[in-house]
C-alpha atoms as a PDB file:
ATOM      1  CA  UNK A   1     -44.453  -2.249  43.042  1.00  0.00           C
ATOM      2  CA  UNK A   2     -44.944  -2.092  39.211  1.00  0.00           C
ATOM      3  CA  UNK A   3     -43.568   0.957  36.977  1.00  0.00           C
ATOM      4  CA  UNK A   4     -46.301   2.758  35.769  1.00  0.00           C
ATOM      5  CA  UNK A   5     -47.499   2.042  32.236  1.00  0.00           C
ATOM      6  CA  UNK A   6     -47.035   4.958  30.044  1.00  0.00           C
ATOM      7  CA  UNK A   7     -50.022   6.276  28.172  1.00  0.00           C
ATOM      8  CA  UNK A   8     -49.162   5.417  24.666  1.00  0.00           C
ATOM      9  CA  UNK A   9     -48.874   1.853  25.534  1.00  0.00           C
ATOM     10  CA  UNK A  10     -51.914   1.561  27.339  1.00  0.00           C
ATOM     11  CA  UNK A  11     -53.758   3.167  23.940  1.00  0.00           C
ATOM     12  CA  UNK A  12     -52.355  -0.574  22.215  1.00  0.00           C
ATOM     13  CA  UNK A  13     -54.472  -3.363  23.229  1.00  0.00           C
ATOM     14  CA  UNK A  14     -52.881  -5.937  20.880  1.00  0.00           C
ATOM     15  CA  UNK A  15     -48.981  -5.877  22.511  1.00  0.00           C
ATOM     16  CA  UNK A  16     -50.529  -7.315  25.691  1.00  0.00           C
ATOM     17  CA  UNK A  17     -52.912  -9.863  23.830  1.00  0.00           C
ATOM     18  CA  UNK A  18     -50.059 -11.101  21.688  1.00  0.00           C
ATOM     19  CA  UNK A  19     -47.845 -11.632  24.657  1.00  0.00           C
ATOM     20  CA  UNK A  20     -50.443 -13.231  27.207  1.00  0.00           C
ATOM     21  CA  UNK A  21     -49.532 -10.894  30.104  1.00  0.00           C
ATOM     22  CA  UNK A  22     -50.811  -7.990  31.676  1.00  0.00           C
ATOM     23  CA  UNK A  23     -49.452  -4.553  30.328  1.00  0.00           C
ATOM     24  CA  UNK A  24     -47.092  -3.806  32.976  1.00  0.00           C
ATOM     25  CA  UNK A  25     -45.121  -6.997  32.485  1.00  0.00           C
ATOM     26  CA  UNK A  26     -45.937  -6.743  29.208  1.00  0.00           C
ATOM     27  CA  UNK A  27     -43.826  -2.983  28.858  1.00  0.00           C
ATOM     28  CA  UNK A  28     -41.218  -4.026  30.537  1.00  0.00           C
ATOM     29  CA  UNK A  29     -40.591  -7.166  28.344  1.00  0.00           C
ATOM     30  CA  UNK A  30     -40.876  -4.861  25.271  1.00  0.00           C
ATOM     31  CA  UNK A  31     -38.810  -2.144  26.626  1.00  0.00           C
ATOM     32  CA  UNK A  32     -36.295  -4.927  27.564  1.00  0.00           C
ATOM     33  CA  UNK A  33     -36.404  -6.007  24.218  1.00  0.00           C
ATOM     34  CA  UNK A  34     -35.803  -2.758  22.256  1.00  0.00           C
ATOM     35  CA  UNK A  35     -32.716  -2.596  24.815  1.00  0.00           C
ATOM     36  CA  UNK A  36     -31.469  -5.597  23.461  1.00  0.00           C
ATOM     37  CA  UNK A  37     -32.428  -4.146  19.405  1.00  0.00           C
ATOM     38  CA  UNK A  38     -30.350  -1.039  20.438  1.00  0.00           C
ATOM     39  CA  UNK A  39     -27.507  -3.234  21.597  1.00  0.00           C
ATOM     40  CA  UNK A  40     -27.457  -5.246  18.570  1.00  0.00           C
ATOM     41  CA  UNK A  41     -27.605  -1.693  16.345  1.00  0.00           C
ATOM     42  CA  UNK A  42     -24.922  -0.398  17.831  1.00  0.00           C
ATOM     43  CA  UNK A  43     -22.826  -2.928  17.407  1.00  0.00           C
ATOM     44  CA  UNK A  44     -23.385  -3.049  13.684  1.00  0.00           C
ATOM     45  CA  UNK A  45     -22.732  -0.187  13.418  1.00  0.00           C
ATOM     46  CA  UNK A  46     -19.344  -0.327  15.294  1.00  0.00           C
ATOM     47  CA  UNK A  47     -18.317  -3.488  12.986  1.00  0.00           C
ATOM     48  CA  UNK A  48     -19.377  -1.519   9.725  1.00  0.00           C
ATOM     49  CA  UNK A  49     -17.420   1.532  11.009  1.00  0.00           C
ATOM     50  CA  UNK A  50     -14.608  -0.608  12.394  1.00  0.00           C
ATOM     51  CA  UNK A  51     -14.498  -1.885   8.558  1.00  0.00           C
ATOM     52  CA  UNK A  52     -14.378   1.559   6.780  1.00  0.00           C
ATOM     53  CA  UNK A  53     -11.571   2.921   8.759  1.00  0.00           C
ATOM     54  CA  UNK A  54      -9.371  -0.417   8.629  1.00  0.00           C
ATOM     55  CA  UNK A  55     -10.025  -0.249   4.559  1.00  0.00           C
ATOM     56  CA  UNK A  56      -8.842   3.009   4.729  1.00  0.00           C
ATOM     57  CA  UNK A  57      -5.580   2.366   6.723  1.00  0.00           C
ATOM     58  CA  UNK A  58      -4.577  -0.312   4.049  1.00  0.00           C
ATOM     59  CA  UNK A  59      -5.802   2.180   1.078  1.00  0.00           C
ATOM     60  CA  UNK A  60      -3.397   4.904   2.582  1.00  0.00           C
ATOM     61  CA  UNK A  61      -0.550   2.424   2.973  1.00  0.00           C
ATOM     62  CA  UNK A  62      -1.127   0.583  -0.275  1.00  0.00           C
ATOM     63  CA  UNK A  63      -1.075   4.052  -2.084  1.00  0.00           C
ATOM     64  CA  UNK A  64       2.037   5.420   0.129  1.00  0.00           C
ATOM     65  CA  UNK A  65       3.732   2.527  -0.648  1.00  0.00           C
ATOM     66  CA  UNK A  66       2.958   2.069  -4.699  1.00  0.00           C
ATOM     67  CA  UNK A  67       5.847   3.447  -7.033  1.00  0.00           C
ATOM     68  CA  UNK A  68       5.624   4.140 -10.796  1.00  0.00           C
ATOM     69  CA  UNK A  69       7.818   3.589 -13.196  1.00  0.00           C
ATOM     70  CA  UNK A  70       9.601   6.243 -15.058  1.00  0.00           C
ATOM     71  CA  UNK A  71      11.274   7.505 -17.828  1.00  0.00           C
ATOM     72  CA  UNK A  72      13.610  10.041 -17.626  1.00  0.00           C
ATOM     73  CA  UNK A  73      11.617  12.899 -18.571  1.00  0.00           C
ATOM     74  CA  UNK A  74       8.881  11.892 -16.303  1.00  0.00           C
ATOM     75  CA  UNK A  75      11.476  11.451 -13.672  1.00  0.00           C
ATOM     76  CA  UNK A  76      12.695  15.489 -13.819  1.00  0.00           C
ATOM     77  CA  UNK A  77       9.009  16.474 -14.047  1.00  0.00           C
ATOM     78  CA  UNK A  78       7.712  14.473 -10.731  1.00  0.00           C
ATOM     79  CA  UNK A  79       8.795  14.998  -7.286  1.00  0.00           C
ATOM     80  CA  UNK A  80       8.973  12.141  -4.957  1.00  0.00           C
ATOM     81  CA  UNK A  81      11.365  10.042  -3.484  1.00  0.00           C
ATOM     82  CA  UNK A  82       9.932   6.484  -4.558  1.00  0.00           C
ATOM     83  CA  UNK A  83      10.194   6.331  -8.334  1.00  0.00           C
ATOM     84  CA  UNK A  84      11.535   3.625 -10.672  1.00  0.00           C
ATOM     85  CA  UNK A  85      13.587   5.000 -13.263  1.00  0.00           C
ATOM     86  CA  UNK A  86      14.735   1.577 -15.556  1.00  0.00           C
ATOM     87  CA  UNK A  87      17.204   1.729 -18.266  1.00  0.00           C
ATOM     88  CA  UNK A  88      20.608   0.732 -19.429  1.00  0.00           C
ATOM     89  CA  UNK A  89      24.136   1.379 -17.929  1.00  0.00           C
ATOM     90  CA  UNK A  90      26.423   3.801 -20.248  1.00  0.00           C
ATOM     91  CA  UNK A  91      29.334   1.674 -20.500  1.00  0.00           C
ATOM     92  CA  UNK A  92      32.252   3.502 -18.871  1.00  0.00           C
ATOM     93  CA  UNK A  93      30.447   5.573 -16.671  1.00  0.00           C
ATOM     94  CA  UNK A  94      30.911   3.893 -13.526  1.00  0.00           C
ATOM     95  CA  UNK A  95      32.592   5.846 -10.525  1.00  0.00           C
ATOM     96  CA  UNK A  96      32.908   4.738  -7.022  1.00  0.00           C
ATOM     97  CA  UNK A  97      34.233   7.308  -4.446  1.00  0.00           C
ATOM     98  CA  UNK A  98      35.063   6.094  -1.083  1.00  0.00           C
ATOM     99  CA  UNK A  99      35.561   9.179   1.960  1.00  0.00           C
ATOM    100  CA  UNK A 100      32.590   9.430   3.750  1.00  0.00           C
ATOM    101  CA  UNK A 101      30.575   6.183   3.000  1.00  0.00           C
ATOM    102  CA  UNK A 102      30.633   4.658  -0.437  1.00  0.00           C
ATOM    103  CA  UNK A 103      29.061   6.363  -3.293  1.00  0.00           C
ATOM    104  CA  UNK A 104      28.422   5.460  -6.779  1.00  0.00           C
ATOM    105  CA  UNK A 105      27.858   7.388  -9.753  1.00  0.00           C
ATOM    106  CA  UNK A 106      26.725   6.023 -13.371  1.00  0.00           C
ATOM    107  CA  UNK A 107      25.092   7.190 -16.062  1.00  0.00           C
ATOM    108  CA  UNK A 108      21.483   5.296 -16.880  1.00  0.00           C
ATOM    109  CA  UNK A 109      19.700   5.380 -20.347  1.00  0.00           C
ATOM    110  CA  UNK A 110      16.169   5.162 -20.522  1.00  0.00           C
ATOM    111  CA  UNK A 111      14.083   3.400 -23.408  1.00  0.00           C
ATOM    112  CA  UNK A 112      13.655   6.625 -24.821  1.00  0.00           C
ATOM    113  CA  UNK A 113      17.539   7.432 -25.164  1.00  0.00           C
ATOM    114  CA  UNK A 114      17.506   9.946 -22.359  1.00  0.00           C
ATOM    115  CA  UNK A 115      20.195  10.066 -20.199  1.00  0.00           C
ATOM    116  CA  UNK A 116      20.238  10.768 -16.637  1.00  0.00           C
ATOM    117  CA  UNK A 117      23.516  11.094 -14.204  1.00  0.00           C
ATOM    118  CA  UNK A 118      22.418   8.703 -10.655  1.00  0.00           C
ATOM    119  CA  UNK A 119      24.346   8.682  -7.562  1.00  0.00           C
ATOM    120  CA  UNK A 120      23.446   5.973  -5.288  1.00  0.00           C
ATOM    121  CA  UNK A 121      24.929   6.543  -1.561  1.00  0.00           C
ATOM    122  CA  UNK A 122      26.138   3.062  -0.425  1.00  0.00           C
ATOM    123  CA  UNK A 123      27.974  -0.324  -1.051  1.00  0.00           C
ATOM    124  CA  UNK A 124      27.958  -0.761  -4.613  1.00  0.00           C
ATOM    125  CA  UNK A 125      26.710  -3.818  -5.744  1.00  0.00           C
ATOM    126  CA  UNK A 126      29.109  -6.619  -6.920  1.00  0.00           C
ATOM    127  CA  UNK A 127      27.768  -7.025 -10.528  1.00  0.00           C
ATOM    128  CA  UNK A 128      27.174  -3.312 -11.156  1.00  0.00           C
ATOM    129  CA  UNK A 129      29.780  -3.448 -13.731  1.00  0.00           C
ATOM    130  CA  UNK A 130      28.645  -6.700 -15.998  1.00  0.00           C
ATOM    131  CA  UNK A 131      24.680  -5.501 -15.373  1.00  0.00           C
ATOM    132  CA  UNK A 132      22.948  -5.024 -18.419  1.00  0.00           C
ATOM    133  CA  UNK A 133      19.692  -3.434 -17.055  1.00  0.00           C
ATOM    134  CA  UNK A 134      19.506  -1.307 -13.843  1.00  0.00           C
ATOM    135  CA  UNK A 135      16.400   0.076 -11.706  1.00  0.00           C
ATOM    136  CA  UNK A 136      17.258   2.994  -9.821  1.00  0.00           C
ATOM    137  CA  UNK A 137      14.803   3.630  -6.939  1.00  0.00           C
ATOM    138  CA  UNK A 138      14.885   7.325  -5.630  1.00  0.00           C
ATOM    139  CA  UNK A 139      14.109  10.631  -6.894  1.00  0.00           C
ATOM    140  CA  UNK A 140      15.383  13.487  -8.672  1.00  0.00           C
ATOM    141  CA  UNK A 141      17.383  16.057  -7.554  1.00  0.00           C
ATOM    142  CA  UNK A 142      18.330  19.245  -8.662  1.00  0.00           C
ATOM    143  CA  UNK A 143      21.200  17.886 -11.582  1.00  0.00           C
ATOM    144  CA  UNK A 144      20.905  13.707 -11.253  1.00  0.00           C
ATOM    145  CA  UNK A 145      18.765  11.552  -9.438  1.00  0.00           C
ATOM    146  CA  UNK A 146      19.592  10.228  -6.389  1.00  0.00           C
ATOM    147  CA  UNK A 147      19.042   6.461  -5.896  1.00  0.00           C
ATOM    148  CA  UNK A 148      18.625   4.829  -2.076  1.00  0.00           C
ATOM    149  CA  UNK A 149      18.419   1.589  -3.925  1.00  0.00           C
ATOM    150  CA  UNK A 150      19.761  -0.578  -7.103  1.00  0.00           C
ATOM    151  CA  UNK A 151      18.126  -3.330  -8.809  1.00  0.00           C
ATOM    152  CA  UNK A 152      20.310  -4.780 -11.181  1.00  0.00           C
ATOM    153  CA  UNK A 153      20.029  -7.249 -14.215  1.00  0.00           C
ATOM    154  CA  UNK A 154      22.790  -9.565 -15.401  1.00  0.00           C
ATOM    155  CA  UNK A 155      22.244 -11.003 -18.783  1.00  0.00           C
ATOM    156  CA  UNK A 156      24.767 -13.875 -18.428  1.00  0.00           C
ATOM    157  CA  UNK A 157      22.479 -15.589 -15.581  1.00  0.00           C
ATOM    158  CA  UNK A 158      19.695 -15.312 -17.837  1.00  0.00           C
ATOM    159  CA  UNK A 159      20.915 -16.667 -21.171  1.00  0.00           C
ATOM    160  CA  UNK A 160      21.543 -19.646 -22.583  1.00  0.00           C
ATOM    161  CA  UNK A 161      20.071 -22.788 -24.476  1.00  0.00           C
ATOM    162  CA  UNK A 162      17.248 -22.794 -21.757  1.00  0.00           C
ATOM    163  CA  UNK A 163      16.806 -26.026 -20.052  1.00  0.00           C
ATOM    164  CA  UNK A 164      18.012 -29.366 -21.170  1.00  0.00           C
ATOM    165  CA  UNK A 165      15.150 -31.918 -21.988  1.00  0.00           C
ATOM    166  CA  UNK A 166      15.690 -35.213 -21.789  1.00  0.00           C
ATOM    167  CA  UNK A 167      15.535 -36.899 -24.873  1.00  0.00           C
ATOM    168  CA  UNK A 168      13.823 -40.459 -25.126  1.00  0.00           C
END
């Protein structure tokens, strides 16, 4: 037994002309249809969603993740433990205590000719002493900043004639 037609599709002649059935088959083929229409909505609209929050994730991480570069005036003036402070090693300023762990403490020089006293918890590197450059990566405490990791820069790898050319 057929499902009765509702009345609002009986008051459309043309759906069952254009289909060449009668109206009860007719409903049910267009009611099958818009099924199928919902389906495919909804699962647009799952992918586009889908999208926006993975774009998001990788936004927050990307921005979580991203460290500036500082001087050291911007360094006492922004909290935050993932800040580049760059500059150049006071000569004679290196101390390494070893009791509990291995710390290090130097004095860095900024662009700017600020100074800044860093500690840096942790095997010191092996070229800490002939380093020219250093990138502290931390943040500030309350009296020096406090480095979880060293990126150092020795000028004798780096200079030189440059690289010999064969000469014809």
């Amino acid at each position: 037994m057929a499902k009765p037609v509702p009345k609002w599709f009986r008051s459309r002649p043309r759906a069952p002309a254009k289909l060449g059935v009668g109206p009860e088959i007719a409903y049910t083929h267009i009611k099958a249809m818009k099924g199928v229409a919902t389906k495919r909505k909804v699962g647009v609209i799952a992918l586009i969603a889908g999208s926006v929050v993975a774009l998001g994730v990788v936004m927050t991480m990307f921005l979580t993740q991203a460290s500036p570069y500082v001087n050291v005036e911007q360094a006492k003036s922004m909290k935050g433990n993932n800040l580049h402070l760059a500059g150049v090693i006071v000569p004679g300023t290196i101390t390494t205590t070893v009791m509990d762990g291995s710390t290090t403490r130097f004095i860095l020089k900024d662009d700017y000719g600020q100074t800044v006293p860093v500690v840096y918890k942790g095997p010191a590197p092996a070229n800490l002493r002939t380093a020219d450059r250093a990138v502290a990566i931390g943040g500030m405490g309350t009296t020096e900043f406090e480095a979880r990791d060293l990126l150092l820069k020795c000028p004798s790898r780096y200079e030189g004639d440059g690289p010999k050319v064969a000469q014809k």
